[in-house]
C-alpha atoms as a PDB file:
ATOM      1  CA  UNK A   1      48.133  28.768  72.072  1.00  0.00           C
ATOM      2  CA  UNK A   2      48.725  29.825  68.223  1.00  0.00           C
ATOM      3  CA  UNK A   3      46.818  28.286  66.169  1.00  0.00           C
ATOM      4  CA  UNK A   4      47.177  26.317  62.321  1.00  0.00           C
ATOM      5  CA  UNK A   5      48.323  28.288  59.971  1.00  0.00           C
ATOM      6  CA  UNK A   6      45.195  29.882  57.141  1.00  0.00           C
ATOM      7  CA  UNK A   7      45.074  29.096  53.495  1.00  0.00           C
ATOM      8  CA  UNK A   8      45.730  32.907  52.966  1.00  0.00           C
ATOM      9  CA  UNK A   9      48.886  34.487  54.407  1.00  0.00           C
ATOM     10  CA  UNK A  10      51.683  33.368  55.344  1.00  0.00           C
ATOM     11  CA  UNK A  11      54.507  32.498  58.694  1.00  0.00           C
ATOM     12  CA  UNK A  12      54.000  35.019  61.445  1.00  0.00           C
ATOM     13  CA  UNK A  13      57.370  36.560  62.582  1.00  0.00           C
ATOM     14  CA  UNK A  14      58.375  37.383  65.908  1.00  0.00           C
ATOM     15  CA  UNK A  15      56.732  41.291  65.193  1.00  0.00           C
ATOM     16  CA  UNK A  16      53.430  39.910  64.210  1.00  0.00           C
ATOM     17  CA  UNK A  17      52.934  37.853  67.149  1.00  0.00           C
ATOM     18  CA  UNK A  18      54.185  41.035  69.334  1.00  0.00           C
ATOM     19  CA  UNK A  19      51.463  43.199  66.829  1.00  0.00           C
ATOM     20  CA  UNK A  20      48.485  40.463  66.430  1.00  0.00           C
ATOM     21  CA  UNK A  21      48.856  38.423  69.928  1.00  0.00           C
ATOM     22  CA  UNK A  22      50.226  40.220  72.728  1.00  0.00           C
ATOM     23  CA  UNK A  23      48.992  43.370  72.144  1.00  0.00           C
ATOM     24  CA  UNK A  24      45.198  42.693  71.164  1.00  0.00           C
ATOM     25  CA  UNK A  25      45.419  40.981  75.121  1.00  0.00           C
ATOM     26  CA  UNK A  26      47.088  43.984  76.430  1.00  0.00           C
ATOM     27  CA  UNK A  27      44.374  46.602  74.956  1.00  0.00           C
ATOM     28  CA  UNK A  28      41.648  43.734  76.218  1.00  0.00           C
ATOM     29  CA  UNK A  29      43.054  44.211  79.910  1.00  0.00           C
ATOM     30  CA  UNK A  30      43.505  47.769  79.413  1.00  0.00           C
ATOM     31  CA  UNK A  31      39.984  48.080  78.305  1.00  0.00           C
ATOM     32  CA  UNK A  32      38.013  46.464  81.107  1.00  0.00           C
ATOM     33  CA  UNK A  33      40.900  47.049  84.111  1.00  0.00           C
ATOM     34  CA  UNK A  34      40.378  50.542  82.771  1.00  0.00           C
ATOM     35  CA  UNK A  35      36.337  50.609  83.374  1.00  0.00           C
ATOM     36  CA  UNK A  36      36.800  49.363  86.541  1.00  0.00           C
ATOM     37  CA  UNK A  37      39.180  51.862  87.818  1.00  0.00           C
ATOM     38  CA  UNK A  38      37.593  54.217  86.486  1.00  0.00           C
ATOM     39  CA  UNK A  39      34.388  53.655  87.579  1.00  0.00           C
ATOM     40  CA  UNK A  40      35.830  53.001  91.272  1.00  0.00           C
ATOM     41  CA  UNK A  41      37.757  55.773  91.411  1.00  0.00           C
ATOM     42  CA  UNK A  42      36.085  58.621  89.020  1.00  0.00           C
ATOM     43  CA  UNK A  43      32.523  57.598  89.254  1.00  0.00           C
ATOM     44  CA  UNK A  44      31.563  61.187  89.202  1.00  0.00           C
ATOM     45  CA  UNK A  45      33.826  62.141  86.564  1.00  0.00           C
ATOM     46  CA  UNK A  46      31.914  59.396  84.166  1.00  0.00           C
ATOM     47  CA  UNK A  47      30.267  61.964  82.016  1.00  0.00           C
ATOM     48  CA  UNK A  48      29.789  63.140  78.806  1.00  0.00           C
ATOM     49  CA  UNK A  49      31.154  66.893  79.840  1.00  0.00           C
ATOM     50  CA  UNK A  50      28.817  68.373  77.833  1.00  0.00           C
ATOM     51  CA  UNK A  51      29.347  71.316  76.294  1.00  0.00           C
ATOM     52  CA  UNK A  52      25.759  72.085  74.851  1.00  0.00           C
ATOM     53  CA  UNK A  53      24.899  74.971  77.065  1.00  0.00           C
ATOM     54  CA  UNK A  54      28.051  76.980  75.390  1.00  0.00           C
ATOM     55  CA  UNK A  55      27.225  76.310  71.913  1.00  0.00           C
ATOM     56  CA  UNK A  56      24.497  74.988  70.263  1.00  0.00           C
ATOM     57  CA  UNK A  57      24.131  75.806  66.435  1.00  0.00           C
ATOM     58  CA  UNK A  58      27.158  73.717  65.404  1.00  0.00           C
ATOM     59  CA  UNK A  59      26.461  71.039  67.818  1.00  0.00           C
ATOM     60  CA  UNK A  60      22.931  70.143  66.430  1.00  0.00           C
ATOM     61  CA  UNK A  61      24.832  69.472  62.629  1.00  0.00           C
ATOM     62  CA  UNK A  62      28.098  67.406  64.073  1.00  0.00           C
ATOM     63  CA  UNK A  63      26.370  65.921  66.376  1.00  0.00           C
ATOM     64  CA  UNK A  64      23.559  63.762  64.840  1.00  0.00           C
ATOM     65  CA  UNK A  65      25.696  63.215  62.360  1.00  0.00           C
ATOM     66  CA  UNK A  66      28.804  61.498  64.402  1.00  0.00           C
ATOM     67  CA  UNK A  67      26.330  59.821  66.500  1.00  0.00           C
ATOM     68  CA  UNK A  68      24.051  58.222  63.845  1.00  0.00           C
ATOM     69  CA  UNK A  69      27.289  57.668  61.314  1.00  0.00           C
ATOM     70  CA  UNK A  70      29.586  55.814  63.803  1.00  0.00           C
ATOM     71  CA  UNK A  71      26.493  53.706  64.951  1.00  0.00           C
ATOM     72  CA  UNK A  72      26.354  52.156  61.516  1.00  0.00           C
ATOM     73  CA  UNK A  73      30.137  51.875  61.610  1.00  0.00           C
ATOM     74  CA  UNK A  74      29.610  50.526  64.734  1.00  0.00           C
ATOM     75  CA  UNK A  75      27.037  47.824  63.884  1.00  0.00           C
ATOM     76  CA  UNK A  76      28.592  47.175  60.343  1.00  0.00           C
ATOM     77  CA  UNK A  77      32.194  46.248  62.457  1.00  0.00           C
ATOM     78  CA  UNK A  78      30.152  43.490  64.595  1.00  0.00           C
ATOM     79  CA  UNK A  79      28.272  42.082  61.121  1.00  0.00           C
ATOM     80  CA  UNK A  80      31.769  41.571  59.521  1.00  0.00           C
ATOM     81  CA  UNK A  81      33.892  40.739  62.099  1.00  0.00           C
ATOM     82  CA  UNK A  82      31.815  38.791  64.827  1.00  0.00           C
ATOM     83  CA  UNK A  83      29.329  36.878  62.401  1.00  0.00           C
ATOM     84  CA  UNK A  84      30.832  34.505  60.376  1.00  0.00           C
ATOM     85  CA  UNK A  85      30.739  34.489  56.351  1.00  0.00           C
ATOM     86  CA  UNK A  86      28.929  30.807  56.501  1.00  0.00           C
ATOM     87  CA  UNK A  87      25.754  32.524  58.774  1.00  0.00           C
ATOM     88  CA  UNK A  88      25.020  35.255  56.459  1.00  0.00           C
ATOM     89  CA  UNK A  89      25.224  32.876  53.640  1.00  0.00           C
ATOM     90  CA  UNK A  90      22.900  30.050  55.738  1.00  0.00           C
ATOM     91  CA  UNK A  91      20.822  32.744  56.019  1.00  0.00           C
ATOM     92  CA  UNK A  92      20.247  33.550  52.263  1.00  0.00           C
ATOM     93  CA  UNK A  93      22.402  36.467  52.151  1.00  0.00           C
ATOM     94  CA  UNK A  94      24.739  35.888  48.893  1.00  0.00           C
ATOM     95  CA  UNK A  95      28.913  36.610  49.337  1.00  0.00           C
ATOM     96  CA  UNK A  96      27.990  39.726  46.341  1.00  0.00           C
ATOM     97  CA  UNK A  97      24.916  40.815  48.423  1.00  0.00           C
ATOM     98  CA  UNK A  98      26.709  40.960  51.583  1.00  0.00           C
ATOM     99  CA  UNK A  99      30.073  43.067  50.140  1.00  0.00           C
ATOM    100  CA  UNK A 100      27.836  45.363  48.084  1.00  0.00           C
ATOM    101  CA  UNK A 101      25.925  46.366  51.013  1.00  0.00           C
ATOM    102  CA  UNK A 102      28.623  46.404  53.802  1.00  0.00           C
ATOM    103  CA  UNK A 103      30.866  48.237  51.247  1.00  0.00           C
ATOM    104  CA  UNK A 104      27.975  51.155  50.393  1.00  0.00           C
ATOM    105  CA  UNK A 105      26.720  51.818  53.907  1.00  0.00           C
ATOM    106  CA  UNK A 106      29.861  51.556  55.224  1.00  0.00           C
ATOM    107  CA  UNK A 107      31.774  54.192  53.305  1.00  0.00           C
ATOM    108  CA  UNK A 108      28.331  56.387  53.499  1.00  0.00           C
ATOM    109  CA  UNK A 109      28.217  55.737  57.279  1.00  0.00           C
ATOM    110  CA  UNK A 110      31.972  56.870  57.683  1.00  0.00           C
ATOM    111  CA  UNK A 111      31.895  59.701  55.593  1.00  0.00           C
ATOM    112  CA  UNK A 112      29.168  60.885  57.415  1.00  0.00           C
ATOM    113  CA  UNK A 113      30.998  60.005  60.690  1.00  0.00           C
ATOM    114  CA  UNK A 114      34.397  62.058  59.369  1.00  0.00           C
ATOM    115  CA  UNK A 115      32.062  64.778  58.606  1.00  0.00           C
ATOM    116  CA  UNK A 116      29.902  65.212  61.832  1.00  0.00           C
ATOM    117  CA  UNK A 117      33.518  64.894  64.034  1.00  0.00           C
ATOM    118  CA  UNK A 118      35.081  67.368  61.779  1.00  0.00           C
ATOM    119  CA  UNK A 119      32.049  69.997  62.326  1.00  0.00           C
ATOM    120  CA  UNK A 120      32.013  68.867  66.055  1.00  0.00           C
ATOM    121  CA  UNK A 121      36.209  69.591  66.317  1.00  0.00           C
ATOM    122  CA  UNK A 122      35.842  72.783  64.223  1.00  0.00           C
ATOM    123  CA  UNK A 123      33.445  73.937  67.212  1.00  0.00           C
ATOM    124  CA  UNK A 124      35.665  73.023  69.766  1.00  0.00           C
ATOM    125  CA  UNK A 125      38.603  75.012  68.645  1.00  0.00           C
ATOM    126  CA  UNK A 126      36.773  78.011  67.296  1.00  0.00           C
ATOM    127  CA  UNK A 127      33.859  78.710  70.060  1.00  0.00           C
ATOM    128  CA  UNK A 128      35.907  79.824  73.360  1.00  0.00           C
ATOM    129  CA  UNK A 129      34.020  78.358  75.889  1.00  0.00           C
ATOM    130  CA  UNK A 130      33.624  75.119  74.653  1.00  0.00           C
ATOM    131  CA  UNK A 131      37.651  75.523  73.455  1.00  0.00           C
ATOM    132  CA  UNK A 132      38.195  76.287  77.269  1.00  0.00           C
ATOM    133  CA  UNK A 133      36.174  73.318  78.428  1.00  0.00           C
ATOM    134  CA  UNK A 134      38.660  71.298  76.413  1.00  0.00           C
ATOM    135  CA  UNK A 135      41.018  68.886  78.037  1.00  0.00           C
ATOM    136  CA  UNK A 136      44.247  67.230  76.893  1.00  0.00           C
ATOM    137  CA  UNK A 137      42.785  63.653  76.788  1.00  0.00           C
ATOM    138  CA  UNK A 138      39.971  65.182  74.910  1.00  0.00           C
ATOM    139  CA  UNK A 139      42.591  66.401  72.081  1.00  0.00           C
ATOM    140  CA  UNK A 140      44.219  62.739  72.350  1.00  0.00           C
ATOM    141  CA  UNK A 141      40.511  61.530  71.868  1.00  0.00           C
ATOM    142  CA  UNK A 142      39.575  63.275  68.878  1.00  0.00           C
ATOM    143  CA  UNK A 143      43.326  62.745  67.029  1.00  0.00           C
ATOM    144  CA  UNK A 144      42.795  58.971  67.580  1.00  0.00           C
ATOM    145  CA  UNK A 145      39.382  58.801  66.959  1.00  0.00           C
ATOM    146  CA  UNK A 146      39.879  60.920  63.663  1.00  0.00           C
ATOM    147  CA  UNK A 147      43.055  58.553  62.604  1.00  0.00           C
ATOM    148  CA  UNK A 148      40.791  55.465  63.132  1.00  0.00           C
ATOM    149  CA  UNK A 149      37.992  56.937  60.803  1.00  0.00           C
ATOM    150  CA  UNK A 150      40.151  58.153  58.051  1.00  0.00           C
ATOM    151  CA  UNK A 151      42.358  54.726  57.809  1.00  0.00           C
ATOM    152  CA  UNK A 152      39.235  53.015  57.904  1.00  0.00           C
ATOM    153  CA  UNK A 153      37.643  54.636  55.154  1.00  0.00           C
ATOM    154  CA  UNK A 154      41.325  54.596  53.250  1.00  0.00           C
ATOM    155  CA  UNK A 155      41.021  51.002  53.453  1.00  0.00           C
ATOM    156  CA  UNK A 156      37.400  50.724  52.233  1.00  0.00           C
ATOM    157  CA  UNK A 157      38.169  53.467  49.189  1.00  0.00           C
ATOM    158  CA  UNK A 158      41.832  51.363  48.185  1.00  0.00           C
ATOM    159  CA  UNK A 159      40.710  48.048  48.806  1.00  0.00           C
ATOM    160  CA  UNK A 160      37.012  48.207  47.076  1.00  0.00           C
ATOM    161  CA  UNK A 161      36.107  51.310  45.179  1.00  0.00           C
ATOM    162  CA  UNK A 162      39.421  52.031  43.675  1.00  0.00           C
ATOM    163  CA  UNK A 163      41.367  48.651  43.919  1.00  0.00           C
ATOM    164  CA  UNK A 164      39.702  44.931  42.980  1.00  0.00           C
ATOM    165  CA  UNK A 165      38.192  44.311  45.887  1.00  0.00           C
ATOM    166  CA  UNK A 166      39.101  42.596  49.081  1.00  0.00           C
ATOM    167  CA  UNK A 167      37.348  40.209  51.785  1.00  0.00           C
ATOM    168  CA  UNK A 168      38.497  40.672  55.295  1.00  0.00           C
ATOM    169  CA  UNK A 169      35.650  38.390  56.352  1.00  0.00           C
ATOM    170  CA  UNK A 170      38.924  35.643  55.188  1.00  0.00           C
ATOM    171  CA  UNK A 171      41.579  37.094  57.455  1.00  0.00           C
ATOM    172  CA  UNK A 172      40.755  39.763  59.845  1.00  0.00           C
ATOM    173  CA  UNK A 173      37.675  38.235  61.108  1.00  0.00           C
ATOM    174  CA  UNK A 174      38.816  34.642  61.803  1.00  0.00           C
ATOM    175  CA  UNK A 175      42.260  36.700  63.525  1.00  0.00           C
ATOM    176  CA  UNK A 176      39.792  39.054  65.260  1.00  0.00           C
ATOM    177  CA  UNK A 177      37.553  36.023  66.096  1.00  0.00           C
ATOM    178  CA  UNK A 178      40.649  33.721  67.517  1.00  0.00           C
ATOM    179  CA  UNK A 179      41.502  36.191  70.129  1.00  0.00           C
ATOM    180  CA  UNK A 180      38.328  35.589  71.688  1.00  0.00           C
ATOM    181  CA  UNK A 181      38.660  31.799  71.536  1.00  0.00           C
ATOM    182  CA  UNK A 182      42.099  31.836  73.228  1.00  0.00           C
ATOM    183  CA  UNK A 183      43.576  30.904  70.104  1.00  0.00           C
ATOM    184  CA  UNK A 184      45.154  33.813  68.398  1.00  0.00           C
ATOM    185  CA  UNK A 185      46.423  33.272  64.855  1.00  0.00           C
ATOM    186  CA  UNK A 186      48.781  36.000  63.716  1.00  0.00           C
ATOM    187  CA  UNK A 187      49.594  34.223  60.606  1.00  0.00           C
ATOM    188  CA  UNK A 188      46.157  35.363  59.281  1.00  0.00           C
ATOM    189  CA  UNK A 189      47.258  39.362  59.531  1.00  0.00           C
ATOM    190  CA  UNK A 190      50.674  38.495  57.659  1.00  0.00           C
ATOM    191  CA  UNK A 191      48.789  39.083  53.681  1.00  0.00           C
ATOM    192  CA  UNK A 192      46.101  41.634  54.744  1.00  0.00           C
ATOM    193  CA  UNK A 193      46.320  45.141  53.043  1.00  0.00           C
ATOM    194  CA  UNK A 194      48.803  47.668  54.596  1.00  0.00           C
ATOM    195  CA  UNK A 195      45.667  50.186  55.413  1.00  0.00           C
ATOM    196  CA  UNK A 196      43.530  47.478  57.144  1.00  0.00           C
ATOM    197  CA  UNK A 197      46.136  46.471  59.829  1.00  0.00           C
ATOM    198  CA  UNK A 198      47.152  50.320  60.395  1.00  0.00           C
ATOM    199  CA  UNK A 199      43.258  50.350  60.780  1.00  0.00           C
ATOM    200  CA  UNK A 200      43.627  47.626  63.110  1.00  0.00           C
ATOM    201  CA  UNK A 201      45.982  48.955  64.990  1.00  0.00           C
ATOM    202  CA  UNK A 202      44.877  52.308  65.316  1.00  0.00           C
ATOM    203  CA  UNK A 203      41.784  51.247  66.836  1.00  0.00           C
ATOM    204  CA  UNK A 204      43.129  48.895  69.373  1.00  0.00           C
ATOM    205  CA  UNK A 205      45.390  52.083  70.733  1.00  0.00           C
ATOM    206  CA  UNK A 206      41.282  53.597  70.597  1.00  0.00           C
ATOM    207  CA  UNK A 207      40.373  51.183  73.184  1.00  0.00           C
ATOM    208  CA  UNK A 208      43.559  51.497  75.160  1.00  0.00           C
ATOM    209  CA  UNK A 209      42.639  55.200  75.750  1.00  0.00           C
ATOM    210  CA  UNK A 210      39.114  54.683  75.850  1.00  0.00           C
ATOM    211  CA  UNK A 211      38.511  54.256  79.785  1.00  0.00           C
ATOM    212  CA  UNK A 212      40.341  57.404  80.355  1.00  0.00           C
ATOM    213  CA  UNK A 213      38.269  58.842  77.861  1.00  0.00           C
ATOM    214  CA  UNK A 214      34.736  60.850  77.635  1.00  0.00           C
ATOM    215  CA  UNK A 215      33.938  57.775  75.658  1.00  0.00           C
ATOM    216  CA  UNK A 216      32.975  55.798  78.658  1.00  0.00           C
ATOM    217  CA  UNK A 217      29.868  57.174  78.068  1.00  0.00           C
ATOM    218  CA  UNK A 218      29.198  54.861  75.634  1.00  0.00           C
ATOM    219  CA  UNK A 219      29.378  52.065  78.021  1.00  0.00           C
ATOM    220  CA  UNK A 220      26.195  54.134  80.073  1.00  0.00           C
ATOM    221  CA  UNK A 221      22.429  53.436  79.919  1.00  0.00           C
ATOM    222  CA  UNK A 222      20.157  55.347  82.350  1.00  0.00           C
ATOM    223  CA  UNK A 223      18.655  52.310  83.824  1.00  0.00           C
ATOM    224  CA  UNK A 224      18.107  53.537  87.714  1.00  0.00           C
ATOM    225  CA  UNK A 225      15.665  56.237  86.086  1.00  0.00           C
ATOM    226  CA  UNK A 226      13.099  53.425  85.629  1.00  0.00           C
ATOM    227  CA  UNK A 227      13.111  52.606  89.285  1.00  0.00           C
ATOM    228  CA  UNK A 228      13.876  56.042  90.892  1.00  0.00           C
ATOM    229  CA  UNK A 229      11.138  57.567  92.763  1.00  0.00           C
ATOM    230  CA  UNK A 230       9.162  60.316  91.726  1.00  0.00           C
ATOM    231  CA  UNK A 231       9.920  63.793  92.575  1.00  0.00           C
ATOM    232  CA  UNK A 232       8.009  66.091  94.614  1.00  0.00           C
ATOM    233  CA  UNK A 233       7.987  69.666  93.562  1.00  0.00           C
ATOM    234  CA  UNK A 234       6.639  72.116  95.652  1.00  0.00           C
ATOM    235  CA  UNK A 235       5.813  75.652  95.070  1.00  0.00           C
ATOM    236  CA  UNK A 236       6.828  78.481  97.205  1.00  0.00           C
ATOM    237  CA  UNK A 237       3.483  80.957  96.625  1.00  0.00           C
ATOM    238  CA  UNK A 238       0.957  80.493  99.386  1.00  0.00           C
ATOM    239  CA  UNK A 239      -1.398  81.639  97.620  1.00  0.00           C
ATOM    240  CA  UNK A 240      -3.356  78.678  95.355  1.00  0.00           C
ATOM    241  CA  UNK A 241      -4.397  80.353  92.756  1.00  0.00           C
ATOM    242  CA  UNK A 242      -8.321  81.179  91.419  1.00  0.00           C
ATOM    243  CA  UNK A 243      -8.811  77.547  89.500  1.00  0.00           C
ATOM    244  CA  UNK A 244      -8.882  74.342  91.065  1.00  0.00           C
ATOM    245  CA  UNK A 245      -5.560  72.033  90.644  1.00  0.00           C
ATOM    246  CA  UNK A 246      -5.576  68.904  88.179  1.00  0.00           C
ATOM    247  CA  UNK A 247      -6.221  65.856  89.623  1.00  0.00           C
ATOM    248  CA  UNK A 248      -2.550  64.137  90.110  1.00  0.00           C
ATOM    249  CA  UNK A 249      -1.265  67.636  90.814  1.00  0.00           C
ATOM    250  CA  UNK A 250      -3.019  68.848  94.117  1.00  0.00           C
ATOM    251  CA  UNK A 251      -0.428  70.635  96.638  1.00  0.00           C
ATOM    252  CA  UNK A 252       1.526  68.874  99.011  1.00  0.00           C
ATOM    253  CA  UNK A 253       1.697  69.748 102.818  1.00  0.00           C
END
């Protein structure tokens, strides 16, 4: 079901229904059909693929950065597009407040982002064994990852620092919002800057590779280690040694 048209935008056409409908419920089933095949099928390929023990100088700079810089992209995504405008200001948090904040972390979060996955690709093409370890989808990964990243921050840089401004939490929230209601309204996309739909879009072909991806990794919290048993280790010298063991740490027969 479509729903009423917004006081911003305009009449969806028949490509903006295709754009903002069909294919935001195509990535969805993608997405989680994706996870489950995956996980059926290539649980033991649902890794990381680390590449630390090849390189580690470069991967201690990128790496802390990406990881710490997409987490507040991360978490700044969910504040402006799940919450809506009228709970942040219910809870005392002024329209200015909100888009001064979002606005500074944000581009400081996704420069730092840009900058830890540049140092992190630079190391993967220039350190051989880590290049060697590198697979096609990763190269797909890191091109789409990289496109979302720089629109993203194209769109933050045009829209607020060098343009007058411009509240998504009008448009692409509600849109982003009505998709999970089962009431997707395109017509809210039709006005919204050229940069944030390409950033749109370019993240919901993100999620379409993400299940094939190392990304599912993301998706992964070591949960059985809280319930695994211990382990035993056992040494192989017969001999015990001249000091008595540590309580807790006596041999085992």
């Amino acid at each position: 079901m479509i729903g009423s048209a917004p006081a911003e935008g305009g009449q969806a056409g028949p490509a903006d229904v295709l754009l903002w409908v069909a294919l935001p419920y195509v990535t969805l089933a993608i997405f989680v059909l994706g996870h489950v095949w995956r996980y059926r099928y290539d649980k033991f390929g649902w890794t990381t693929r680390s590449s630390q023990l090849y390189e580690n100088r470069l991967l201690r700079a990128g790496s802390p950065l990406f990881h710490f810089g997409i987490l507040v992209v991360l978490l700044g995504h969910v504040g402006g597009l799940v919450i809506p405008d009228t709970w942040t200001e219910a809870a005392g948090i002024g329209e200015h407040a909100y888009h001064v904040t979002a606005v500074t972390l944000g581009t400081i979060a996704g420069f730092c982002t840009l900058a830890g996955l540049g140092i992190l690709i630079y190391r993967r093409r220039t350190v051989g064994p880590v290049f060697s370890a590198t697979t096609r989808n990763d190269k797909l990964m890191y091109a789409v990852l990289t496109l979302v990243i720089v629109l993203g921050l194209a769109a933050t840089v045009a829209a607020n620092l060098a343009g007058g401004g411009y509240d998504y939490r009008h448009t692409v929230s509600p849109w982003f919002r009505s998709i999970f209601y089962l009431r997707p309204d395109p017509d809210l996309m039709t006005g919204v800057p050229i940069l944030f739909r390409l950033h749109a879009l370019s993240a919901l072909l993100l999620f379409c590779i993400w299940p094939f991806t190392r990304l599912v990794h993301m998706l992964t919290a070591p949960v059985g280690y809280l319930t695994r048993p211990y382990i035993v280790y056992r040494s192989r010298d017969a001999r015990l040694g001249a000091r008595a063991p540590v309580r807790g740490w006596e041999r085992t027969p």
